[in-house]
PDB file of N, CA and C in Angstrom:
ATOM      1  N   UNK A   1     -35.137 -19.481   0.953  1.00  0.00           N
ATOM      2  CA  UNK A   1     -34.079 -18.978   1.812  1.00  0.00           C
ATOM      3  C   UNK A   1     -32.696 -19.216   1.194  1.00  0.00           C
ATOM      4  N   UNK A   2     -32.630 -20.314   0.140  1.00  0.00           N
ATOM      5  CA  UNK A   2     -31.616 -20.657  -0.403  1.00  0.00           C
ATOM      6  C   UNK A   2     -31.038 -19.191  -1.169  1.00  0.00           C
ATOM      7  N   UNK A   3     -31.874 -18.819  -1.841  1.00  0.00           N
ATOM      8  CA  UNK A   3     -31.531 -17.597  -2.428  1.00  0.00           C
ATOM      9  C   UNK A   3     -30.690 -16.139  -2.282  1.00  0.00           C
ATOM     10  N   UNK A   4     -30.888 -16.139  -1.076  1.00  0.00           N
ATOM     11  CA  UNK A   4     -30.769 -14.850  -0.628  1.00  0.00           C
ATOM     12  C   UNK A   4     -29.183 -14.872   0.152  1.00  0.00           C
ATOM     13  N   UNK A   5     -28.655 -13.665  -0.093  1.00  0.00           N
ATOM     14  CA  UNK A   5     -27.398 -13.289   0.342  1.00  0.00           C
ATOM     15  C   UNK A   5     -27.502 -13.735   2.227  1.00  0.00           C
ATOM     16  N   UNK A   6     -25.654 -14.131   2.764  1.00  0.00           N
ATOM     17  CA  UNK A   6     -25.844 -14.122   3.915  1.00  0.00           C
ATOM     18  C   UNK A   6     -26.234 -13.150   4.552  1.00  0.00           C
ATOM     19  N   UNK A   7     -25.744 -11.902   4.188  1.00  0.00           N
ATOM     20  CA  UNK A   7     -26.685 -10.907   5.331  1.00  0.00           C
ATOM     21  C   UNK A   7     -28.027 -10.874   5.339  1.00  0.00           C
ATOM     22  N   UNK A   8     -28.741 -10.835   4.217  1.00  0.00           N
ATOM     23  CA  UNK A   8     -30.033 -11.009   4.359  1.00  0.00           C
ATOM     24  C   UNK A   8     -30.667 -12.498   5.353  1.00  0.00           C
ATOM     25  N   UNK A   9     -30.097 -13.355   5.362  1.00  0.00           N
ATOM     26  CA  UNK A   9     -30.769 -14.495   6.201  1.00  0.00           C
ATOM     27  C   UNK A   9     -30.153 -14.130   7.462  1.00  0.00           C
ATOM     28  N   UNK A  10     -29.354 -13.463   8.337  1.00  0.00           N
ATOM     29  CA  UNK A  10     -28.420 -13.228   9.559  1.00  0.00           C
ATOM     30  C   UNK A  10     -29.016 -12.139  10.174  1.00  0.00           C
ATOM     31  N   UNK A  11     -29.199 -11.361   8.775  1.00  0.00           N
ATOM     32  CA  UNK A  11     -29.188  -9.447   9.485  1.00  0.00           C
ATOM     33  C   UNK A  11     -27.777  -8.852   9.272  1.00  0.00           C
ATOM     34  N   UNK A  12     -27.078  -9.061   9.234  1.00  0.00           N
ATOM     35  CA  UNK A  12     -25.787  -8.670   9.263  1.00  0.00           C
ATOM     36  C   UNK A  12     -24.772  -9.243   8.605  1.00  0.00           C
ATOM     37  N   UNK A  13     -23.627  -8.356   8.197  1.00  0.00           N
ATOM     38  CA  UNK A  13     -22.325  -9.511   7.547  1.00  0.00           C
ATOM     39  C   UNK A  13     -21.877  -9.902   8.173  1.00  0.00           C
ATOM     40  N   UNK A  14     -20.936 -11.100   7.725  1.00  0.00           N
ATOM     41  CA  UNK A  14     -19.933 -11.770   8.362  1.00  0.00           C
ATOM     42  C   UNK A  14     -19.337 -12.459   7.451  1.00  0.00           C
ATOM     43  N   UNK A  15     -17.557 -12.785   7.780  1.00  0.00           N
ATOM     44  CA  UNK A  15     -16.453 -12.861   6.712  1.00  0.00           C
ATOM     45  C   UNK A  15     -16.073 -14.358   7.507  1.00  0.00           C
ATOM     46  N   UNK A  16     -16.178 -14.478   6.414  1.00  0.00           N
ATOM     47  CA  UNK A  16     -15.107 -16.110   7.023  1.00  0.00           C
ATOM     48  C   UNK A  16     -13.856 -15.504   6.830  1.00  0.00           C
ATOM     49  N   UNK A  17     -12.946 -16.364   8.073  1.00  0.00           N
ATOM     50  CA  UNK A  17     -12.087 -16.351   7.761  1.00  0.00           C
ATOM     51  C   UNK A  17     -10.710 -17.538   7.559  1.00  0.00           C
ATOM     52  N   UNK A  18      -9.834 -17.387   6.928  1.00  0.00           N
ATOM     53  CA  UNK A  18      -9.321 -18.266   6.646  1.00  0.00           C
ATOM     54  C   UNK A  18      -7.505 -18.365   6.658  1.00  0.00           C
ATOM     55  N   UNK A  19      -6.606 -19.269   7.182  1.00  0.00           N
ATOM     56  CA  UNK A  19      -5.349 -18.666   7.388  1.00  0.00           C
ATOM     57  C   UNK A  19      -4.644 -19.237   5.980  1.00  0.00           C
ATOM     58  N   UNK A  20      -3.795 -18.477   5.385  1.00  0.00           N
ATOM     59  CA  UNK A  20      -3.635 -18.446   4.065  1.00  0.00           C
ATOM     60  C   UNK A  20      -1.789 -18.626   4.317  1.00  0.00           C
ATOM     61  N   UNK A  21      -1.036 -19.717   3.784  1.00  0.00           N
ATOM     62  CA  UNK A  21      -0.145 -19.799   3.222  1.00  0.00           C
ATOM     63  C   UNK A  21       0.843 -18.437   2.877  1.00  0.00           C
ATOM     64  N   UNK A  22       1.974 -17.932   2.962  1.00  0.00           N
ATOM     65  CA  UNK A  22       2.767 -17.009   2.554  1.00  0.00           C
ATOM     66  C   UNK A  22       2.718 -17.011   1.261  1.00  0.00           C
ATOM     67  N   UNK A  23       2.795 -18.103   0.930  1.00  0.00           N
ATOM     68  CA  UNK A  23       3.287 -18.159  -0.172  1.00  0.00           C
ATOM     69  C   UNK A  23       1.669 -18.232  -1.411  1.00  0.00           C
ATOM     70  N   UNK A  24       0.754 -18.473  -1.019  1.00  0.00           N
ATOM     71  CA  UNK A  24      -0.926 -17.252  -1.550  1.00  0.00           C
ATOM     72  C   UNK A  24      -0.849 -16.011  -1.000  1.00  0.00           C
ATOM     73  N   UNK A  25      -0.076 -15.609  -0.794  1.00  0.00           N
ATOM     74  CA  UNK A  25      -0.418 -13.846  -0.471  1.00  0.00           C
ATOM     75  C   UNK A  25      -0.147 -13.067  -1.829  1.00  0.00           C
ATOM     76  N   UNK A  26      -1.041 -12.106  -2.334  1.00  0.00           N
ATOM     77  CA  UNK A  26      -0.914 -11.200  -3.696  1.00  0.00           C
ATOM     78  C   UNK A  26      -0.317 -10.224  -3.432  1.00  0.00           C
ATOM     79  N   UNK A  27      -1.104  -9.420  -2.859  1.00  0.00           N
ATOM     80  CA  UNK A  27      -0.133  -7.867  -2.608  1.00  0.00           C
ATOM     81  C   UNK A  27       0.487  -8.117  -1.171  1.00  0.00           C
ATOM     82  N   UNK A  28       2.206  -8.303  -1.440  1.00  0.00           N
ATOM     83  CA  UNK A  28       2.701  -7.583  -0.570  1.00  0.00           C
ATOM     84  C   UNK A  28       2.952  -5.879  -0.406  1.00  0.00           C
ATOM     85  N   UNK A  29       2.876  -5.821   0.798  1.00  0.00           N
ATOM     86  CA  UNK A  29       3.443  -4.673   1.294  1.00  0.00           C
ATOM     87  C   UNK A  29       4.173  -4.459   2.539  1.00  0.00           C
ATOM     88  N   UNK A  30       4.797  -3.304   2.721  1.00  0.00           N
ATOM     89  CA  UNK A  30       5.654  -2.958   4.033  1.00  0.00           C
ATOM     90  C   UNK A  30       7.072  -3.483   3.652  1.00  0.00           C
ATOM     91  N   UNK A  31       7.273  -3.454   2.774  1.00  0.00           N
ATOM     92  CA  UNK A  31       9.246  -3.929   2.866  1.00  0.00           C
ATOM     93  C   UNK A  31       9.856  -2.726   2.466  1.00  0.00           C
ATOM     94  N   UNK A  32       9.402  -1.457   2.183  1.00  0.00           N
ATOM     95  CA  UNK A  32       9.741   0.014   2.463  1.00  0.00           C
ATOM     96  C   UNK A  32       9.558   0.821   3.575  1.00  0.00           C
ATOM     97  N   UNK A  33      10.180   0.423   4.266  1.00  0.00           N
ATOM     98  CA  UNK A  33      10.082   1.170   5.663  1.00  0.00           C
ATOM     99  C   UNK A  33      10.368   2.607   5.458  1.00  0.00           C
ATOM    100  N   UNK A  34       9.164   3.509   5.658  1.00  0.00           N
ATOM    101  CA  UNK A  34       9.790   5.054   5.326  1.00  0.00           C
ATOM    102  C   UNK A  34       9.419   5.890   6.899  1.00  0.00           C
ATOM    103  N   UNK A  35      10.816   7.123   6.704  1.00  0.00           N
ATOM    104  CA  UNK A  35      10.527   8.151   7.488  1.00  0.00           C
ATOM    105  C   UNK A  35      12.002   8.628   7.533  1.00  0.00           C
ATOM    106  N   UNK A  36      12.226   9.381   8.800  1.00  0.00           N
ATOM    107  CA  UNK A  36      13.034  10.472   8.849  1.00  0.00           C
ATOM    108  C   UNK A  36      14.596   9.748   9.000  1.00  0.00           C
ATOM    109  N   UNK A  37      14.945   8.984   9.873  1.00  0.00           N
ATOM    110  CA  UNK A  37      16.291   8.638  10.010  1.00  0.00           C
ATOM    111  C   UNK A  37      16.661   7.333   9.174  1.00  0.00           C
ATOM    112  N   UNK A  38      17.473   7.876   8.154  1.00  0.00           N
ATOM    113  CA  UNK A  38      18.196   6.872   7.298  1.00  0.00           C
ATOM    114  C   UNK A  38      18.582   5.488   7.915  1.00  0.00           C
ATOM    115  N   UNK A  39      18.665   5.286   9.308  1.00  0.00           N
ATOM    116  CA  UNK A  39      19.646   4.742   9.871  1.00  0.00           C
ATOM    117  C   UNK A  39      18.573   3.338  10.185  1.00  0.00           C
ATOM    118  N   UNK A  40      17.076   3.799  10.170  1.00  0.00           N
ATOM    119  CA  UNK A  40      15.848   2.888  10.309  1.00  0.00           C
ATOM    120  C   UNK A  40      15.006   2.646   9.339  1.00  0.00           C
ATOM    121  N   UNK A  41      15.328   3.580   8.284  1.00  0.00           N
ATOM    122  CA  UNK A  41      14.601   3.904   6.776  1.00  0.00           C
ATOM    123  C   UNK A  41      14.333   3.726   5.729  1.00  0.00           C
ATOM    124  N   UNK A  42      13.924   2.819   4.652  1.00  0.00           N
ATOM    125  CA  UNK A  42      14.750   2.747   3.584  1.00  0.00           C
ATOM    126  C   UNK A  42      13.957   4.140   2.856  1.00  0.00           C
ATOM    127  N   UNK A  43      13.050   4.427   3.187  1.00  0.00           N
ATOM    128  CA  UNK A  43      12.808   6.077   2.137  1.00  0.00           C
ATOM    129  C   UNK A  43      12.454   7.171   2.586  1.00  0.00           C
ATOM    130  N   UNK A  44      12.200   8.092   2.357  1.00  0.00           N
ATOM    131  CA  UNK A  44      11.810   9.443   3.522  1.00  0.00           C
ATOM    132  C   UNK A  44      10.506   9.663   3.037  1.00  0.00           C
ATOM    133  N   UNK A  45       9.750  11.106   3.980  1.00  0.00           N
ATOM    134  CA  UNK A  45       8.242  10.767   3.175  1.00  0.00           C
ATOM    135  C   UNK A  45       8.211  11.191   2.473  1.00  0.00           C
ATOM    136  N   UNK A  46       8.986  11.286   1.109  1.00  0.00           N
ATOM    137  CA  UNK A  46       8.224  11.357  -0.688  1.00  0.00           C
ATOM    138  C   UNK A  46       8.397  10.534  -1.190  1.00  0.00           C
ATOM    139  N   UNK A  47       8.643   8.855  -0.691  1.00  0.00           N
ATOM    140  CA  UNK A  47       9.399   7.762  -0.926  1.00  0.00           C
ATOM    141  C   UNK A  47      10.389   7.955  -2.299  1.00  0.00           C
ATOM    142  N   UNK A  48      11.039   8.586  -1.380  1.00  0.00           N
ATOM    143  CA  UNK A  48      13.141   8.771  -2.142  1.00  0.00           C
ATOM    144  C   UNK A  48      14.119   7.742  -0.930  1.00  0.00           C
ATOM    145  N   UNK A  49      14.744   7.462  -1.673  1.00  0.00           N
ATOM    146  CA  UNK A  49      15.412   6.100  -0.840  1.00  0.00           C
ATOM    147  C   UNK A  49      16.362   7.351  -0.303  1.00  0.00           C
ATOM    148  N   UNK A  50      17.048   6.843   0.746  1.00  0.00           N
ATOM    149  CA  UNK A  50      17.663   7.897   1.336  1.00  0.00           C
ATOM    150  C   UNK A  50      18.968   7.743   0.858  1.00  0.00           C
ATOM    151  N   UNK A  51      19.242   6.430  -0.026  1.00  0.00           N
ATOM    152  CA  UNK A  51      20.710   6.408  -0.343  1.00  0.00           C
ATOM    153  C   UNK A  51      21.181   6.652  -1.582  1.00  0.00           C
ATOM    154  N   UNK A  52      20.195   6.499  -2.365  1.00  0.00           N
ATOM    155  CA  UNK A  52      20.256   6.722  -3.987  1.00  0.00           C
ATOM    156  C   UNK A  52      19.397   7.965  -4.060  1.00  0.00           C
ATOM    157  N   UNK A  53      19.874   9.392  -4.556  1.00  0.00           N
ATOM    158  CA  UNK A  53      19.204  10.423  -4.839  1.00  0.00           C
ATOM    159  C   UNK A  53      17.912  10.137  -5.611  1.00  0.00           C
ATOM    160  N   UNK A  54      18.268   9.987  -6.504  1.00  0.00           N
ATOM    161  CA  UNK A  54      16.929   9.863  -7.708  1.00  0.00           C
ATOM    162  C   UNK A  54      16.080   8.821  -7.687  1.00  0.00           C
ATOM    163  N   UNK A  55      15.985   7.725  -6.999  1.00  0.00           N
ATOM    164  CA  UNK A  55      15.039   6.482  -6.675  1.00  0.00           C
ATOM    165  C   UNK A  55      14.068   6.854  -6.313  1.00  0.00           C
ATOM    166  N   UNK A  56      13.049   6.298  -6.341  1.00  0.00           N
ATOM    167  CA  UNK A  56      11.909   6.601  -6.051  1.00  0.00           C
ATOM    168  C   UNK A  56      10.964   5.361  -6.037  1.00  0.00           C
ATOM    169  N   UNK A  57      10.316   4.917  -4.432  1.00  0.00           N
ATOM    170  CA  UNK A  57       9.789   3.821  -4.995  1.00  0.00           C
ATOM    171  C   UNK A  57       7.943   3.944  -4.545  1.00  0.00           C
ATOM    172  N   UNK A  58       7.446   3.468  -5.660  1.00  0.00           N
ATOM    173  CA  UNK A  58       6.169   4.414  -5.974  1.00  0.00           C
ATOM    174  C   UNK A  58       5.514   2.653  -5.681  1.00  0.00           C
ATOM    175  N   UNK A  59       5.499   2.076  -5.362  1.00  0.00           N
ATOM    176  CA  UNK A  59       5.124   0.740  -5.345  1.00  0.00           C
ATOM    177  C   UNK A  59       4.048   0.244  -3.878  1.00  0.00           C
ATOM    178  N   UNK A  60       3.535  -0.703  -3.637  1.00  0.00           N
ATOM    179  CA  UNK A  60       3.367  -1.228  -2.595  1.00  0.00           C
ATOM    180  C   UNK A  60       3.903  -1.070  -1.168  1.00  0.00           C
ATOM    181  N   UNK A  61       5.314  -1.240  -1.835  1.00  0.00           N
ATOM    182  CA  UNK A  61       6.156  -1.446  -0.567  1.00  0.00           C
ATOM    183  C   UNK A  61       5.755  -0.515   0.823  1.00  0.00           C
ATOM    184  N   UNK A  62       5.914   0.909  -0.086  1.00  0.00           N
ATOM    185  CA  UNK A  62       5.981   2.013   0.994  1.00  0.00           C
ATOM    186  C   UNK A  62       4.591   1.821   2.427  1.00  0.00           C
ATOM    187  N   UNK A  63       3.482   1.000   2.133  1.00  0.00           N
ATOM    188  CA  UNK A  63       2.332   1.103   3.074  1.00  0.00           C
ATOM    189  C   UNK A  63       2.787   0.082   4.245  1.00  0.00           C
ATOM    190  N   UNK A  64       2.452   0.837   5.699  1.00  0.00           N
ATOM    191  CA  UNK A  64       3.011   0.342   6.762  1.00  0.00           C
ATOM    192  C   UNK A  64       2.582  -1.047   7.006  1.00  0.00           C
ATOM    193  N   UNK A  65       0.938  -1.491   6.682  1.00  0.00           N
ATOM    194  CA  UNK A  65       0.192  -2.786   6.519  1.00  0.00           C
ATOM    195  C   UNK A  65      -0.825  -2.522   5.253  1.00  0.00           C
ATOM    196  N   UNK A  66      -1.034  -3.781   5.496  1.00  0.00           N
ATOM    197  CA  UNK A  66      -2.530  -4.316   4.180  1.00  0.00           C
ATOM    198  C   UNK A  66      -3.276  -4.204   4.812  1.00  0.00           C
ATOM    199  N   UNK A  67      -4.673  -3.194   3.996  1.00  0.00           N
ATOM    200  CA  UNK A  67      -5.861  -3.453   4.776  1.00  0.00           C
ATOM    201  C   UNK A  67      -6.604  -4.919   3.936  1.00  0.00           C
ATOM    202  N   UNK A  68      -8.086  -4.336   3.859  1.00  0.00           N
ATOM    203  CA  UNK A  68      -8.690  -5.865   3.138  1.00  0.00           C
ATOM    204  C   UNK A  68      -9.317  -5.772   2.417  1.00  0.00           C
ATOM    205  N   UNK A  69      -8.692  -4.396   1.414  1.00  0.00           N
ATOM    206  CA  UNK A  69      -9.101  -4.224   0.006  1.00  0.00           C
ATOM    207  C   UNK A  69      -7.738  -4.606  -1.095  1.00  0.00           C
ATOM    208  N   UNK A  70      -8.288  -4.139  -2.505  1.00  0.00           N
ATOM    209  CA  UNK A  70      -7.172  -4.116  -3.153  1.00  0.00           C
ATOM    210  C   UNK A  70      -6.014  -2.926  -3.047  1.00  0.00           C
ATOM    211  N   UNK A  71      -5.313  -2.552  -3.035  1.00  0.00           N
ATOM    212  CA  UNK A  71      -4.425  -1.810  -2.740  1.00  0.00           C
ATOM    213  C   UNK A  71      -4.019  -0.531  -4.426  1.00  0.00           C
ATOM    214  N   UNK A  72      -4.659  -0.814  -5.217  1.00  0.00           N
ATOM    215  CA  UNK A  72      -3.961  -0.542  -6.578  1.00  0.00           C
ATOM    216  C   UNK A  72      -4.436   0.712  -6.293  1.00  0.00           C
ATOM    217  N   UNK A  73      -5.217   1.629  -5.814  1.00  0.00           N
ATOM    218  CA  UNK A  73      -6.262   2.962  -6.000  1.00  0.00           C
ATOM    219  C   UNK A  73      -5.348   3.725  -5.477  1.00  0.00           C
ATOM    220  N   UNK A  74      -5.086   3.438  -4.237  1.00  0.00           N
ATOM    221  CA  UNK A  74      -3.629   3.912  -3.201  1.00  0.00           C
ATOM    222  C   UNK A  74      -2.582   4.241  -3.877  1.00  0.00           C
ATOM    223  N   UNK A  75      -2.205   2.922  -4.655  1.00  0.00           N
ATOM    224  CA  UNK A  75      -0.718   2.902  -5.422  1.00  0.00           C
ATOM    225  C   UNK A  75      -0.739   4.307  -6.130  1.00  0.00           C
ATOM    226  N   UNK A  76      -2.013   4.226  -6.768  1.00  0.00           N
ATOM    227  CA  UNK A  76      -1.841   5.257  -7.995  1.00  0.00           C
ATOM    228  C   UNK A  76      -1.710   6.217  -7.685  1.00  0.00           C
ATOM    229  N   UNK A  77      -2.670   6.936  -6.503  1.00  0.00           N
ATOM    230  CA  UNK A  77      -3.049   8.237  -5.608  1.00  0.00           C
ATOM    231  C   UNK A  77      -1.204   8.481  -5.225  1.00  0.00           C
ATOM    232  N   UNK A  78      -0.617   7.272  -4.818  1.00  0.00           N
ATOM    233  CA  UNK A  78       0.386   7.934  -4.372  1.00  0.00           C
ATOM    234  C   UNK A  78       1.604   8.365  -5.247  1.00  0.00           C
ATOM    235  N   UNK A  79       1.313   7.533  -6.502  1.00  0.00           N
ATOM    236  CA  UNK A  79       2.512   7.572  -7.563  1.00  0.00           C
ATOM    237  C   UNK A  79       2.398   9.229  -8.096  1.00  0.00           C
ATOM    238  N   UNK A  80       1.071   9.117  -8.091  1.00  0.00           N
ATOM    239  CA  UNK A  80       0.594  10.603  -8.347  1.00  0.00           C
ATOM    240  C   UNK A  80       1.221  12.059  -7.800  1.00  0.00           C
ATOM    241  N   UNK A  81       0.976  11.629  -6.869  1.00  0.00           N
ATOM    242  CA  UNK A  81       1.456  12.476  -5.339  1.00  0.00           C
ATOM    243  C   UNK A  81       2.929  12.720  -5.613  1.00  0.00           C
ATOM    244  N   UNK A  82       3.743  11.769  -6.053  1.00  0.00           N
ATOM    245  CA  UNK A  82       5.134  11.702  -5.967  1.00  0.00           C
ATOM    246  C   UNK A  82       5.828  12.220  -7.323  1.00  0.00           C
ATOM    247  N   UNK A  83       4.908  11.750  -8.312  1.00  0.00           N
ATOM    248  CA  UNK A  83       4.855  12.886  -9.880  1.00  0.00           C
ATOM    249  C   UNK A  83       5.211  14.108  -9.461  1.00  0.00           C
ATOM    250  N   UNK A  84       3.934  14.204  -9.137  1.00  0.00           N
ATOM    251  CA  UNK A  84       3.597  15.663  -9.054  1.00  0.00           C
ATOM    252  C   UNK A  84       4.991  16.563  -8.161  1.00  0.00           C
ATOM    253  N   UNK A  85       5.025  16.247  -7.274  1.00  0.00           N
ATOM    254  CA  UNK A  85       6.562  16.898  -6.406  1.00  0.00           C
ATOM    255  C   UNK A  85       7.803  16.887  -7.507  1.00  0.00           C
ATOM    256  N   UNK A  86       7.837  15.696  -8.160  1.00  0.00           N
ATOM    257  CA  UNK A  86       8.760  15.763  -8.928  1.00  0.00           C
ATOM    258  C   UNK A  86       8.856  16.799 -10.267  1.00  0.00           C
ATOM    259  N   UNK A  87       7.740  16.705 -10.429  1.00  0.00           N
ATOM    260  CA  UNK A  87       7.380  17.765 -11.892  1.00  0.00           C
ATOM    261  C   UNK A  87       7.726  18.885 -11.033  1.00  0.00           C
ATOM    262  N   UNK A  88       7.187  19.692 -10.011  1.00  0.00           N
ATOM    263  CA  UNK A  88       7.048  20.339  -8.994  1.00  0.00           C
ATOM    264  C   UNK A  88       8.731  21.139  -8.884  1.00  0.00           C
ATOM    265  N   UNK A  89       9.756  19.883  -8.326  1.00  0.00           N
ATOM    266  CA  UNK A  89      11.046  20.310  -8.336  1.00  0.00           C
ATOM    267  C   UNK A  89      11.824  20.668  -9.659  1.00  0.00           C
ATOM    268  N   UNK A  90      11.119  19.416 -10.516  1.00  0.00           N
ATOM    269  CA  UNK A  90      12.214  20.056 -11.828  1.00  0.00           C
ATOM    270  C   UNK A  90      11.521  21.501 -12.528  1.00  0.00           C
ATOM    271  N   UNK A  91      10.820  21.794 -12.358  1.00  0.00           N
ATOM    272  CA  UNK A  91      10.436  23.280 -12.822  1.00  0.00           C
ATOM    273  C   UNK A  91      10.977  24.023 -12.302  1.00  0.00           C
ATOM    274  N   UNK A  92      11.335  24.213 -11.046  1.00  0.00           N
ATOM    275  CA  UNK A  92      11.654  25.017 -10.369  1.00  0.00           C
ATOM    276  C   UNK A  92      13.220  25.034 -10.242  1.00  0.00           C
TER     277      UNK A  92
END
């Protein structure tokens, strides 16, 4: 019985959990507050800061919370996303 994964001896998963220090946290996120009024905002949704034209912040920040994966797949999908508009405008 020693062997075998917890779900296999339970039937089911289960996560310990544990309260973690600020200061062990890896990925932050949420210190980019985005959307429509500058006045609550720091970026709009193509994360462009609303005060500096050309900024762009392609990072962590922009996600409203952490789920309870790694976050990097997202990052990229979105840096992507934000390329692409940009390639998008300067062609045009």
């Amino acid at each position: 019985m020693l062997n075998k994964s917890p779900s296999q001896q339970f039937g089911f998963y289960f996560f310990i959990v544990k309260q973690v220090p600020l200061s062990a946290v890896w990925h932050q996120v949420g210190t980019c507050k985005f959307g429509l009024d500058p006045q609550t905002t720091v970026l709009d949704l193509n994360c462009r800061t609303h005060d500096v034209e050309n900024l762009y912040v392609v990072d962590g920040s922009f996600f409203p919370s952490m789920g309870a994966v790694n976050p990097t797949l997202t990052i990229i999908a979105n840096a992507l996303r934000v390329s692409d508009r940009l390639k998008n405008n300067y062609e045009s």
